[in-house]
N, C-alpha and C. Protein backbone atom coordinates (compact mmCIF):
# COMPACT_ATOMS: atom_id res chain seq x y z
N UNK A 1 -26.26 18.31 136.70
CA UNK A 1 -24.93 18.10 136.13
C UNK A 1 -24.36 19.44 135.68
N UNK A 2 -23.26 19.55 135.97
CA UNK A 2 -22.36 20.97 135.86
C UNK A 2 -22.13 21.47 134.06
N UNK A 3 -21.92 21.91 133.48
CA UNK A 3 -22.01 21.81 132.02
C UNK A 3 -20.25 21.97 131.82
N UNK A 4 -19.56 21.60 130.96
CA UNK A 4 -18.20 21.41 130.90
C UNK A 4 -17.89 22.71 130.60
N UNK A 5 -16.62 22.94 131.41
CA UNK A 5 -15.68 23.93 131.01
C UNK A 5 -15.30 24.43 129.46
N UNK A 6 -15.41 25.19 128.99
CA UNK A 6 -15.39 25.17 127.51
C UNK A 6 -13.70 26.35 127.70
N UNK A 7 -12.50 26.23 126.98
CA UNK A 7 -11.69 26.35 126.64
C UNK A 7 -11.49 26.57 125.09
N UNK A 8 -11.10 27.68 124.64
CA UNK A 8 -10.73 28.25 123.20
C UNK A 8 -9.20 27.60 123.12
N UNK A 9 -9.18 27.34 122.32
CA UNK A 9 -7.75 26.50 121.40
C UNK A 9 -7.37 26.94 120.39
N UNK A 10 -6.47 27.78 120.33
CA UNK A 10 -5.77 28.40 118.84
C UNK A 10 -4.40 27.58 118.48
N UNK A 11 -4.56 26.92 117.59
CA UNK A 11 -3.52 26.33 117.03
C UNK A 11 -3.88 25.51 115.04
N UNK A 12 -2.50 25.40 114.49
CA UNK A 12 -3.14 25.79 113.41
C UNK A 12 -2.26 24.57 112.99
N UNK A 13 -2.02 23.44 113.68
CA UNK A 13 -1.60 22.37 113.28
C UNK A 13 -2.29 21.13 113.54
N UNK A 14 -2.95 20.65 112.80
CA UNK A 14 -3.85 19.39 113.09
C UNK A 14 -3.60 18.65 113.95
N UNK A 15 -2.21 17.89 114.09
CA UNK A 15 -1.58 17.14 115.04
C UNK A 15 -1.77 17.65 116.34
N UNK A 16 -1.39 18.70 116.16
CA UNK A 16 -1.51 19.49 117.46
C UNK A 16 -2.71 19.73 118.11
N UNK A 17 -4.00 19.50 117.37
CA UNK A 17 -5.08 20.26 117.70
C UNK A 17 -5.87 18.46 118.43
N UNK A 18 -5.40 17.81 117.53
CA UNK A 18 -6.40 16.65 118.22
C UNK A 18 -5.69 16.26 119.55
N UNK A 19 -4.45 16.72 120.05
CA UNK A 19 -3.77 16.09 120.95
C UNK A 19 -3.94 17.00 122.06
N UNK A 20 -4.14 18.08 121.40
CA UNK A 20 -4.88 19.04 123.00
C UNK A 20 -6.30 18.68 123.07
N UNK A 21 -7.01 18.35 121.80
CA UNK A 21 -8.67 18.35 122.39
C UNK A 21 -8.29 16.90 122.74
N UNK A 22 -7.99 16.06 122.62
CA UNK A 22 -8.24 14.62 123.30
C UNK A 22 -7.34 15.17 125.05
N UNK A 23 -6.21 15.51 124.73
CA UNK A 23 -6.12 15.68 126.34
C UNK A 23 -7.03 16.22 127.11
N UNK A 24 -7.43 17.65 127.00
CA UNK A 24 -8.57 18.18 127.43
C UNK A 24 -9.66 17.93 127.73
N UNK A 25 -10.40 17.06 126.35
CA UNK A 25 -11.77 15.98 126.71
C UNK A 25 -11.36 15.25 128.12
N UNK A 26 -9.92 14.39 127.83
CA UNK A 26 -9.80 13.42 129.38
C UNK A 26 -9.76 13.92 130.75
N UNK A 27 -9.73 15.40 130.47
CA UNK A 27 -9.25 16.16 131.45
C UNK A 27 -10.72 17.02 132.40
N UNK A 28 -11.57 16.76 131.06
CA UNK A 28 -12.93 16.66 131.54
C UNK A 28 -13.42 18.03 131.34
N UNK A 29 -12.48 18.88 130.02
CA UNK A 29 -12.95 20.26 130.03
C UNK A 29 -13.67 19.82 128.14
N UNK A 30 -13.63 21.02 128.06
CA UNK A 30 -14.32 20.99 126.55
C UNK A 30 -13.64 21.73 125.33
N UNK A 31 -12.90 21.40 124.28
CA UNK A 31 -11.87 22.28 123.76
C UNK A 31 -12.80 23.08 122.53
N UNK A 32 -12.83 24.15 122.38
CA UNK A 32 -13.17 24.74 120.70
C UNK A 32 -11.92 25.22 120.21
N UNK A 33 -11.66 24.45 119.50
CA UNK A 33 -10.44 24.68 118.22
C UNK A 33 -10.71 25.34 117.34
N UNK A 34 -10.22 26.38 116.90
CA UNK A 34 -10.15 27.68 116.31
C UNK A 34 -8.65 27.31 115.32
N UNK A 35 -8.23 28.06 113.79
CA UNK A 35 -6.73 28.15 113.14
C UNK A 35 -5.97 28.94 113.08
N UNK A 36 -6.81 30.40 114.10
CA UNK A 36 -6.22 31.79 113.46
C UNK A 36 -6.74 32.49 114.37
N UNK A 37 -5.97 33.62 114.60
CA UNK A 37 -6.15 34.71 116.09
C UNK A 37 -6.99 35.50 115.79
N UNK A 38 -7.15 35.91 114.10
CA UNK A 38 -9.02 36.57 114.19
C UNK A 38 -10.04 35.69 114.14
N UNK A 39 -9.96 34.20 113.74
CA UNK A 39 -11.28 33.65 114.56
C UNK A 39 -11.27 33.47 115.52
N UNK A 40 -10.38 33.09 116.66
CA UNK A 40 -10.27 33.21 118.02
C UNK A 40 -11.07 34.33 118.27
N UNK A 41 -10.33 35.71 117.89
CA UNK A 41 -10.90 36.77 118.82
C UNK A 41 -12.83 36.79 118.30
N UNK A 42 -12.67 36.95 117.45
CA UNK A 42 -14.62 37.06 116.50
C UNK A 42 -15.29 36.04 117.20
N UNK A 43 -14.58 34.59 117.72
CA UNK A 43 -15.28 33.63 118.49
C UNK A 43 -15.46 34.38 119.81
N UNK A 44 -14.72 34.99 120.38
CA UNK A 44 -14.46 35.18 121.69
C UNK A 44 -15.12 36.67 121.96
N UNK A 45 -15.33 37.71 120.70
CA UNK A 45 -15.73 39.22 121.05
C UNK A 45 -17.16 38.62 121.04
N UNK A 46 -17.93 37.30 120.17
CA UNK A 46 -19.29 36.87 120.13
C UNK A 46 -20.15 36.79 121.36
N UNK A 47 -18.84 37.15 122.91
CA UNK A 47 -19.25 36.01 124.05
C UNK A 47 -20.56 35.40 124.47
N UNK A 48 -21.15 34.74 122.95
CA UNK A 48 -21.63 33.61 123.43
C UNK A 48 -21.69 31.85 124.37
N UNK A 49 -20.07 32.04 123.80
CA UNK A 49 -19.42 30.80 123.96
C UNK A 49 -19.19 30.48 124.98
N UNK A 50 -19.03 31.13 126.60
CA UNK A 50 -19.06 30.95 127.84
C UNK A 50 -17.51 30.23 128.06
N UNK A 51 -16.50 30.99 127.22
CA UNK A 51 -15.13 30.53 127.48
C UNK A 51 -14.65 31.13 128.62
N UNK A 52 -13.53 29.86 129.72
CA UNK A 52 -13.35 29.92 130.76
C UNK A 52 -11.80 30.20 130.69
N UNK A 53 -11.16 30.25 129.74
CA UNK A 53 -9.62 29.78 129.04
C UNK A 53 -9.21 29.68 128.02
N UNK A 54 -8.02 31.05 127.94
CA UNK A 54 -7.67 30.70 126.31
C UNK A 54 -6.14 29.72 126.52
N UNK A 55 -6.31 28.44 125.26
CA UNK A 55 -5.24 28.13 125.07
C UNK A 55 -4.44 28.39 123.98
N UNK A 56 -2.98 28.87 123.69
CA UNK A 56 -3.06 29.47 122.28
C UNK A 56 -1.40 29.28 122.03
N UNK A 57 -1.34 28.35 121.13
CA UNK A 57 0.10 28.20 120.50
C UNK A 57 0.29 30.32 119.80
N UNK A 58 2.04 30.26 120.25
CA UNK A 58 2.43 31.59 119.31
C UNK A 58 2.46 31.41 118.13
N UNK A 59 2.85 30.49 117.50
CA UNK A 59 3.02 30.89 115.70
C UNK A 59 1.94 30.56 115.01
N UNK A 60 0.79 31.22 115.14
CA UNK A 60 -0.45 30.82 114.28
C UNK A 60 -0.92 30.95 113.17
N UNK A 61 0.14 31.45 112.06
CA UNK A 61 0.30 31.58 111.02
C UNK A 61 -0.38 33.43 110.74
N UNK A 62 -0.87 33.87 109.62
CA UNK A 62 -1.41 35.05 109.34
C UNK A 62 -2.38 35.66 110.36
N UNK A 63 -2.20 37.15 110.72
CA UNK A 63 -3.27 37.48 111.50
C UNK A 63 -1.84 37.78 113.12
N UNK A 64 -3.12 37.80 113.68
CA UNK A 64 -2.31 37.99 115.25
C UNK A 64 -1.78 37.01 115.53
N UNK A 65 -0.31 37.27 116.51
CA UNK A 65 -0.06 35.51 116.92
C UNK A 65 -0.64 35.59 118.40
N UNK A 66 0.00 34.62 118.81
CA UNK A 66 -0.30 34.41 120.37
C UNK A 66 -0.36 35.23 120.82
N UNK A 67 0.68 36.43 120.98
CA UNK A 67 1.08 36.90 121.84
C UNK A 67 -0.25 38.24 121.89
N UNK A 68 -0.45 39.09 120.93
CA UNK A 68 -1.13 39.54 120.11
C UNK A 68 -2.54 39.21 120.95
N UNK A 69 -3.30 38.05 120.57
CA UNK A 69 -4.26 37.37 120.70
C UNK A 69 -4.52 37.52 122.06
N UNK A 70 -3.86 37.42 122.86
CA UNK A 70 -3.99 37.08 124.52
C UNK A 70 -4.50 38.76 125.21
N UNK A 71 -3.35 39.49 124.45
CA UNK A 71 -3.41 41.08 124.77
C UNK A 71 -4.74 41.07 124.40
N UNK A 72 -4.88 41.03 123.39
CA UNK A 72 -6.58 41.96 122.98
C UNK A 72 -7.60 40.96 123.64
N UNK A 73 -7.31 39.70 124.23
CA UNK A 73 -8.91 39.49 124.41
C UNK A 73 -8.77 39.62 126.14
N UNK A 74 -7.25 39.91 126.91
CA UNK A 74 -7.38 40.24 128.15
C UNK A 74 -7.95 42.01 127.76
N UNK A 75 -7.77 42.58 127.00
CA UNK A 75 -8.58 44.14 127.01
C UNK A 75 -10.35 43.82 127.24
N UNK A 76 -10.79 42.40 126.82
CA UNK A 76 -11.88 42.15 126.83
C UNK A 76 -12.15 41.25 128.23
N UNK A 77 -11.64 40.58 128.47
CA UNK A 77 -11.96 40.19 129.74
C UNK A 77 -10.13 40.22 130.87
N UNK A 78 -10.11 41.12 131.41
CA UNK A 78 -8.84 40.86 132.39
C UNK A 78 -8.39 39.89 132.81
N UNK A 79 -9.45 39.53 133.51
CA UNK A 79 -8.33 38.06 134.44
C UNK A 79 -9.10 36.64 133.34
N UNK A 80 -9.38 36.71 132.42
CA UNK A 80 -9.34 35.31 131.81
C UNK A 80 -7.86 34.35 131.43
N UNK A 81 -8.13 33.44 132.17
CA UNK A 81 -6.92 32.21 132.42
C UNK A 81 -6.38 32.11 130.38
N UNK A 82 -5.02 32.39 130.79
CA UNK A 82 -3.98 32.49 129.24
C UNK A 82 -3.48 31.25 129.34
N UNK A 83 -3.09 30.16 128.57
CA UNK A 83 -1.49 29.12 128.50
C UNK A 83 -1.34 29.53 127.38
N UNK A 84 0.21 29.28 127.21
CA UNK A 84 0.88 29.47 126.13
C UNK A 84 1.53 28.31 125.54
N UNK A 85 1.43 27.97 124.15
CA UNK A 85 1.74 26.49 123.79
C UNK A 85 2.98 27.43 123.12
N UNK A 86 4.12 26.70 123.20
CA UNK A 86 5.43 27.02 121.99
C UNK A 86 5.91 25.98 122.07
N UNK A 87 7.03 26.05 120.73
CA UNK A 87 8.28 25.16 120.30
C UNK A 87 9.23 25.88 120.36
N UNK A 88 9.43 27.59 120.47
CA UNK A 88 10.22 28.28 119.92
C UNK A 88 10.38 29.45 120.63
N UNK A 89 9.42 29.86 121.25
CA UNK A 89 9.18 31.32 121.65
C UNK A 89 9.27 31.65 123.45
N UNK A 90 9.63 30.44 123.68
CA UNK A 90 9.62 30.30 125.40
C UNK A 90 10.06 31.68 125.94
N UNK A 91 11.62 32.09 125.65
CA UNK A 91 12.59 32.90 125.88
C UNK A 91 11.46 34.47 125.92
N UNK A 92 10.78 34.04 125.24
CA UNK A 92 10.25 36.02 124.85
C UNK A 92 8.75 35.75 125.94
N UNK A 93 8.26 34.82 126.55
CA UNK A 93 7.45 35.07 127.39
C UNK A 93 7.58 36.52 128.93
N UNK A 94 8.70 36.70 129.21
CA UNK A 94 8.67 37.53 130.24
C UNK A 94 8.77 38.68 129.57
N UNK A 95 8.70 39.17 128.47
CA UNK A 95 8.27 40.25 127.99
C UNK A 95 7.15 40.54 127.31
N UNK A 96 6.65 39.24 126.45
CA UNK A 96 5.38 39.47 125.70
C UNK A 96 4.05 38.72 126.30
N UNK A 97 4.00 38.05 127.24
CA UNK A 97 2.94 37.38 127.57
C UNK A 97 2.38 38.14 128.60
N UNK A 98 1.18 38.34 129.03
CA UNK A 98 0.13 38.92 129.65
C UNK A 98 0.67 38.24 131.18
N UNK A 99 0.21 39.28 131.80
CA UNK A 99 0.65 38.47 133.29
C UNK A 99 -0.65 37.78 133.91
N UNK A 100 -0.15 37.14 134.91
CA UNK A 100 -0.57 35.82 135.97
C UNK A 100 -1.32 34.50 134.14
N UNK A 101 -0.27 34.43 133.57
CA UNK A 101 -0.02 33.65 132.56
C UNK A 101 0.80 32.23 132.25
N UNK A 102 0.72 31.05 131.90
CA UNK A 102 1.31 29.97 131.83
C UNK A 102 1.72 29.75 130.83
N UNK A 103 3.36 29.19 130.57
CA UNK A 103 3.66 28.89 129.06
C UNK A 103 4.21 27.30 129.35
N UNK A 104 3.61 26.50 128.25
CA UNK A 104 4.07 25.23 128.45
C UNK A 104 5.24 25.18 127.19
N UNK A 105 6.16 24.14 126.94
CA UNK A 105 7.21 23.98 125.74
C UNK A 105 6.48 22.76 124.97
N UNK A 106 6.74 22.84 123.79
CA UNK A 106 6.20 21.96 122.93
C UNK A 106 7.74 20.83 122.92
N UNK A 107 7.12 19.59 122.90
CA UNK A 107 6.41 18.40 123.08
C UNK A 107 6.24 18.68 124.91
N UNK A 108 4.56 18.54 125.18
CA UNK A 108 4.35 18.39 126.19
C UNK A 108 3.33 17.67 126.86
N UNK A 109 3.32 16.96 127.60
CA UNK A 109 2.54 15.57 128.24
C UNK A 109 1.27 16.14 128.28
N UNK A 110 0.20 15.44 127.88
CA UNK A 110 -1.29 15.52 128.06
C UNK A 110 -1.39 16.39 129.76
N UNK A 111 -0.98 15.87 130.46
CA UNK A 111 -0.96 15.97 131.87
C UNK A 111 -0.50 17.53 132.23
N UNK A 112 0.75 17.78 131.39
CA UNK A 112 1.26 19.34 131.63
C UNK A 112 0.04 20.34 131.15
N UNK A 113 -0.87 19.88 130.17
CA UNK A 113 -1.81 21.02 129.51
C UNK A 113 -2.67 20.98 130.87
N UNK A 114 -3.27 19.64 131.27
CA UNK A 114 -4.93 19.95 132.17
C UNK A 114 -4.08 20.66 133.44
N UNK A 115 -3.11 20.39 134.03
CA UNK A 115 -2.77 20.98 134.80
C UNK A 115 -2.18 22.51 135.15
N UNK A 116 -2.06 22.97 133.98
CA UNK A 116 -1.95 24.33 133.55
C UNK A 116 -2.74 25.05 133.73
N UNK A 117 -4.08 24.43 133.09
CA UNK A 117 -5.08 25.51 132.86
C UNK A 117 -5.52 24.86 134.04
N UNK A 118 -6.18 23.75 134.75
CA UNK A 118 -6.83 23.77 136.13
C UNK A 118 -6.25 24.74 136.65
N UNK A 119 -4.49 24.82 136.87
CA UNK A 119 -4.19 25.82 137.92
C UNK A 119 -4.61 27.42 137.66
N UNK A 120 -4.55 27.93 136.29
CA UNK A 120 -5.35 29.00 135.85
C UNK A 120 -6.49 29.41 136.92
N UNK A 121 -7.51 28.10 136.51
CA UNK A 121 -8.83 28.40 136.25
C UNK A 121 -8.98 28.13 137.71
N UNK A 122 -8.38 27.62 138.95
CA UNK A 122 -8.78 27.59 140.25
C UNK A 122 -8.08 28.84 140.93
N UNK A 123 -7.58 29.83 140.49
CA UNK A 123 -6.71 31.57 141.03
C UNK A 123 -8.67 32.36 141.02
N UNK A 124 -9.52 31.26 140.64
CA UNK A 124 -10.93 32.35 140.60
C UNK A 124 -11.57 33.15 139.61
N UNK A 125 -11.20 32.80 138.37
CA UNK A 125 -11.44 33.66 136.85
C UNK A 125 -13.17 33.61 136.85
N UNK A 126 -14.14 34.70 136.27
CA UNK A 126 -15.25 33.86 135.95
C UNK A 126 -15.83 33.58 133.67
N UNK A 127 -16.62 33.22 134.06
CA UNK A 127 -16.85 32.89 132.26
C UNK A 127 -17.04 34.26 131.62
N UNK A 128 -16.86 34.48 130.49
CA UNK A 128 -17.00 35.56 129.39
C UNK A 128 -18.89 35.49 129.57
């Protein structure tokens, strides 16, 4: 048996966090939910965790935001698969988001997240 895709999740709103890990679980990957872009990165510089995908709302309160977050851990791994969760920040993706990158808009269908990052994660990325 294959061991599940494990996916980092930065987001710092509860609501938000069970509605990506329940999509994700259905989606048949594995979410670690993280509140803040320096535990993200300290999770992610650990690479124990065998993350395949960061998912990462921009406004994550104190610390790095999204945008921030994505830069420094593509300095750590290049082609690791980015989505971008917003409500607000869509407009500033073609300048601040890391390229061959996905931004979804908040409120968005269970279906728009797995299909995001599948499409990511099938361009050929490998694990941290």
């Amino acid at each position: 048996m294959n061991d599940p895709v494990r996916i980092l999740v930065v987001e710092d709103e509860s609501a938000i966090q069970q509605f990506v890990e329940e999509a994700l679980t259905d989606g048949g990957f594995e979410a670690e939910i993280t509140q803040s872009g320096e535990e993200a990165l300290s999770r992610f510089r650990d690479g124990r965790s065998g993350y395949r995908a960061l998912l990462t709302d921009i406004g994550i309160g104190a610390g790095p935001n999204g945008w921030v977050l994505a830069r420094r851990i593509r300095e750590i791994d290049p082609d690791l698969p980015v989505v971008y969760m917003t409500g607000g920040h869509a407009a500033e993706w073609k300048s601040q988001g890391v390229p061959n990158s996905i931004l979804i808009e908040k409120p968005f269908a269970p279906a728009q997240l797995v299909t995001a990052i599948s499409q990511l994660l099938n361009t050929g990325s490998s694990p941290v």
